[in-house]
Protein backbone atom coordinates (compact mmCIF):
# COMPACT_ATOMS: atom_id res chain seq x y z
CA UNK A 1 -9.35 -27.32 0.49
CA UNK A 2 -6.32 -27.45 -1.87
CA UNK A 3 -3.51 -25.37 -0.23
CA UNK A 4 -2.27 -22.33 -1.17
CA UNK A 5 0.60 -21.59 -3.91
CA UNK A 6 3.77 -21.23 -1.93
CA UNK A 7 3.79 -17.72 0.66
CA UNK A 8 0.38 -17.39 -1.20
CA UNK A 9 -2.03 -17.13 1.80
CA UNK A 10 -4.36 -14.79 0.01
CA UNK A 11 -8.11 -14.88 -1.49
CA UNK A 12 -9.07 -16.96 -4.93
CA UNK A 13 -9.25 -14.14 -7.13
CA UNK A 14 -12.38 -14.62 -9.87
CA UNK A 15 -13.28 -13.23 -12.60
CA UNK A 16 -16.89 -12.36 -12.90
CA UNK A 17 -18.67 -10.53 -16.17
CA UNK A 18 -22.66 -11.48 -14.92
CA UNK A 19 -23.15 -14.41 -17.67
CA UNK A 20 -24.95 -17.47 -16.40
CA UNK A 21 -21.32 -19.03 -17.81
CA UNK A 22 -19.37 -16.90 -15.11
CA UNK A 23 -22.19 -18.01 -12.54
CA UNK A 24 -21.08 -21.34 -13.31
CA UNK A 25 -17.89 -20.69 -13.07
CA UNK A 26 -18.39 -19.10 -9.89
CA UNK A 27 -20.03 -22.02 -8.19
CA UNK A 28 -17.32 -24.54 -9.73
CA UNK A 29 -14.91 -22.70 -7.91
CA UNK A 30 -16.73 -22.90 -4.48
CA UNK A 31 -17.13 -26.49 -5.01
CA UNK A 32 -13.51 -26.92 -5.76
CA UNK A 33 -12.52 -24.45 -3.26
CA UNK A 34 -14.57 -23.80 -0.34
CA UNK A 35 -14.18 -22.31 2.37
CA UNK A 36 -11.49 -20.19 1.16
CA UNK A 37 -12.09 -16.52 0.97
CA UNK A 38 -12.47 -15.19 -2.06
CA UNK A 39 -12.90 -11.88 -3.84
CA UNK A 40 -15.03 -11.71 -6.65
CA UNK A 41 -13.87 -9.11 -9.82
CA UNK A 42 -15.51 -7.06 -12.20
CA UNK A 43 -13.71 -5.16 -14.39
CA UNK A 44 -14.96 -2.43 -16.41
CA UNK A 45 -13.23 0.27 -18.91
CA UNK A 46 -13.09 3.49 -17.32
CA UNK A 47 -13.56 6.15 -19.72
CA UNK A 48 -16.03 4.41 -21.90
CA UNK A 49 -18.53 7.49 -22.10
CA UNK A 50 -15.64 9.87 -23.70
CA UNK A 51 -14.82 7.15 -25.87
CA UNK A 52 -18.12 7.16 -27.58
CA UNK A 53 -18.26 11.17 -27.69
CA UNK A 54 -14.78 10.99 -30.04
CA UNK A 55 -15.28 11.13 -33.61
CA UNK A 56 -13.36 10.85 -36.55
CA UNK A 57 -10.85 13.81 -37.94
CA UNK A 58 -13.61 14.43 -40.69
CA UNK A 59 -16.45 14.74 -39.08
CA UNK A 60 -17.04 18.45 -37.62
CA UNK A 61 -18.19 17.45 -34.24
CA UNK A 62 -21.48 19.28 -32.47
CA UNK A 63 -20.49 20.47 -29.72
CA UNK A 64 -20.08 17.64 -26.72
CA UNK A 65 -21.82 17.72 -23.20
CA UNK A 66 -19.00 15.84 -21.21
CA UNK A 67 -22.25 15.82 -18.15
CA UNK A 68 -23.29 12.98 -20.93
CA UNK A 69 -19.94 11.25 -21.19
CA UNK A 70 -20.03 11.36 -16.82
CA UNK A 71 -23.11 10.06 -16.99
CA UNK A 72 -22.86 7.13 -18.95
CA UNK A 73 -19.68 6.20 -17.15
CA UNK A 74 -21.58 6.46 -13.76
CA UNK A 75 -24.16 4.39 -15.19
CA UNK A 76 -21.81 1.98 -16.33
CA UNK A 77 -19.85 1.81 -12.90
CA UNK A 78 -23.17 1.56 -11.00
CA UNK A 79 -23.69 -1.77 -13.38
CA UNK A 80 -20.45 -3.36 -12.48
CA UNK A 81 -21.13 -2.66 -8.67
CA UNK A 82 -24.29 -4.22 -8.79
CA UNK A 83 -22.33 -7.10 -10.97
CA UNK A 84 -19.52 -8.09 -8.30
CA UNK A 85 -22.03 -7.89 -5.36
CA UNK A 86 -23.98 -10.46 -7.16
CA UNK A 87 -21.33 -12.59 -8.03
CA UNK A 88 -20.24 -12.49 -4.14
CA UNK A 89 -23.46 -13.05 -3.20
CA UNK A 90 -23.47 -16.60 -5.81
CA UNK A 91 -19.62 -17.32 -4.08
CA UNK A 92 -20.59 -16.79 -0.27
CA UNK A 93 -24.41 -18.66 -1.02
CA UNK A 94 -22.08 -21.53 -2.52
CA UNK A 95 -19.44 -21.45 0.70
CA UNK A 96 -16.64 -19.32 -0.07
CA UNK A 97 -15.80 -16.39 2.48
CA UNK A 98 -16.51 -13.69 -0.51
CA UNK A 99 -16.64 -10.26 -1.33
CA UNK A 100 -16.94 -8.25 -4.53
CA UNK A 101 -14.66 -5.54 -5.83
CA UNK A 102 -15.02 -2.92 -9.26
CA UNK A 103 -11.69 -2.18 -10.72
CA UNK A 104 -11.65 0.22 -13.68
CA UNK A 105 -8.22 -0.47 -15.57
CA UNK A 106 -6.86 0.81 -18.65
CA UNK A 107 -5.40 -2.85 -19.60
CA UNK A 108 -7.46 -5.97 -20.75
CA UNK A 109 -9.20 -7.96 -18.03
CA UNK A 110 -6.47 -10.61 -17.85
CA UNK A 111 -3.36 -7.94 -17.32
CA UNK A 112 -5.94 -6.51 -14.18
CA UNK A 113 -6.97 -10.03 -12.78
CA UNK A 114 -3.17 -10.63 -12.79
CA UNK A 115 -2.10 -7.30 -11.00
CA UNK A 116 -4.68 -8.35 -8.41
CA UNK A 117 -3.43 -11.77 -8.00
CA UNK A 118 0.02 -10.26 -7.47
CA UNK A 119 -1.04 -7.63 -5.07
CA UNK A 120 -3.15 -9.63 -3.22
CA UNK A 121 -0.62 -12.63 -2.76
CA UNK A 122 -3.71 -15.00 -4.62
CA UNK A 123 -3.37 -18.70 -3.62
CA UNK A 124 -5.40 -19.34 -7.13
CA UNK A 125 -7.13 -17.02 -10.29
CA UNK A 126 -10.07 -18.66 -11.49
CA UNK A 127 -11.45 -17.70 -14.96
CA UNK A 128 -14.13 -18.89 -17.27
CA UNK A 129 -13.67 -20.21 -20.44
CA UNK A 130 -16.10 -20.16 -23.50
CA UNK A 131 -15.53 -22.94 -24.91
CA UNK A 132 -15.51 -22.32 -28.17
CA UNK A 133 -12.89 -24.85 -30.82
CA UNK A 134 -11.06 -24.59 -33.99
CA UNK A 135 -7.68 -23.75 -34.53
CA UNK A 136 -8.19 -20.04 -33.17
CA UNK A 137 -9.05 -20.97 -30.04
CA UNK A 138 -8.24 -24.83 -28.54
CA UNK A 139 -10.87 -24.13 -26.42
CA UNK A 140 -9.61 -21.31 -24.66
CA UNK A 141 -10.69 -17.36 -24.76
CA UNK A 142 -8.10 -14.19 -24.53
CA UNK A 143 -8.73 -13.80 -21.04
CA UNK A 144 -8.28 -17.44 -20.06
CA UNK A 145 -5.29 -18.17 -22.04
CA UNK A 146 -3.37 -15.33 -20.84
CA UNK A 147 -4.15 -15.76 -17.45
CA UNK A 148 -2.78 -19.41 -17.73
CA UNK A 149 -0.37 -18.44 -19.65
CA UNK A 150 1.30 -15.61 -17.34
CA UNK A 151 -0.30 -16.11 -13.65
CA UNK A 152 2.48 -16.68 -10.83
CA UNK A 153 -0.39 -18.22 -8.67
CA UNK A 154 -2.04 -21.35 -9.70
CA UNK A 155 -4.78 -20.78 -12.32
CA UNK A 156 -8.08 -22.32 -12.13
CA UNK A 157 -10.01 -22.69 -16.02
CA UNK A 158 -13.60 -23.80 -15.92
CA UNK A 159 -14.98 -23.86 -19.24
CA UNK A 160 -19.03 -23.43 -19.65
CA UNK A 161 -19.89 -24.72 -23.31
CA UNK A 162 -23.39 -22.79 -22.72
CA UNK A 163 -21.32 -19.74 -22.47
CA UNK A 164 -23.26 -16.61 -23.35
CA UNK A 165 -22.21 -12.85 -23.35
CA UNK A 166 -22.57 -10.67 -20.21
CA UNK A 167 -22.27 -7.56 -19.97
CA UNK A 168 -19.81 -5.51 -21.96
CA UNK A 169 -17.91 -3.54 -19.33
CA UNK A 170 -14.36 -3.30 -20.46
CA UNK A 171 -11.58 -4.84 -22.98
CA UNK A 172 -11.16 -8.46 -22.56
């Protein structure tokens, strides 16, 4: 197992969205990683529900049921539970010592994944990439480039050309 960044002796911190590309990603990471515990992140956009209920200064709004807006937050939260167990589940079946954790965060998923990695003294982030080219990109995403670009811990990019979209559960 690679050692640890420097007074880093916590998990691999990995960001997980349920695509078969973050599967991948998952797994690389065991294989590169193993047996080193892990936790497994899903990050979703609190708040989502009262976003959608908001509508523009000329429209005269019906009246709003904010048990709806609750609702489809819940709904959404109960999703990205069910997402990081899963993703666990893929890290410990593929030997890592995992567990999965929600955070809702009012950031983008690469400012929260970096707060963790801080807080958590992360020997390592590990991120997908999508893989897609052309000057825009160089084969990096938002998420993965500002991880690498900003992490204090080493960061891990695996990059998935199959990439596909998972769920939508927060800002990336």
């Amino acid at each position: 197992m690679p050692e640890p960044a420097a007074g880093a002796s916590g998990p691999v911190i990995i960001g997980f969205d349920g695509s078969s590309s973050a599967t991948g990603t998952v797994r690389t990471a065991a294989s590169l990683l193993a047996p080193a515990p892990a936790v497994v992140v899903v990050v979703w956009e609190a708040g989502l529900g009262f976003d959608l209920l908001e509508t523009p200064a000329s429209v005269i709004p019906a009246p709003i049921d904010v048990r709806v807006a609750l609702e489809i937050d819940r709904s959404v939260y109960d999703t990205a539970q069910r997402l990081a167990e899963t993703g666990a589940e893929i890290a410990r079946q593929a030997g890592l010592d995992a567990t999965g954790l929600v955070v809702a965060d009012d950031g983008t998923v690469a400012d929260t994944l970096l707060r963790l990695s801080q807080e958590r003294q992360a020997r390592a982030i590990v991120v997908g990439t999508h893989g897609r080219r052309g000057l825009l990109h160089h084969g990096l995403g938002a998420t993965a480039r500002a991880v690498a670009q900003s992490a204090l811990c080493p960061a891990v990019l695996i990059r998935h050309p199959e990439a596909e979209d998972g769920p939508y559960l927060g800002k990336s």
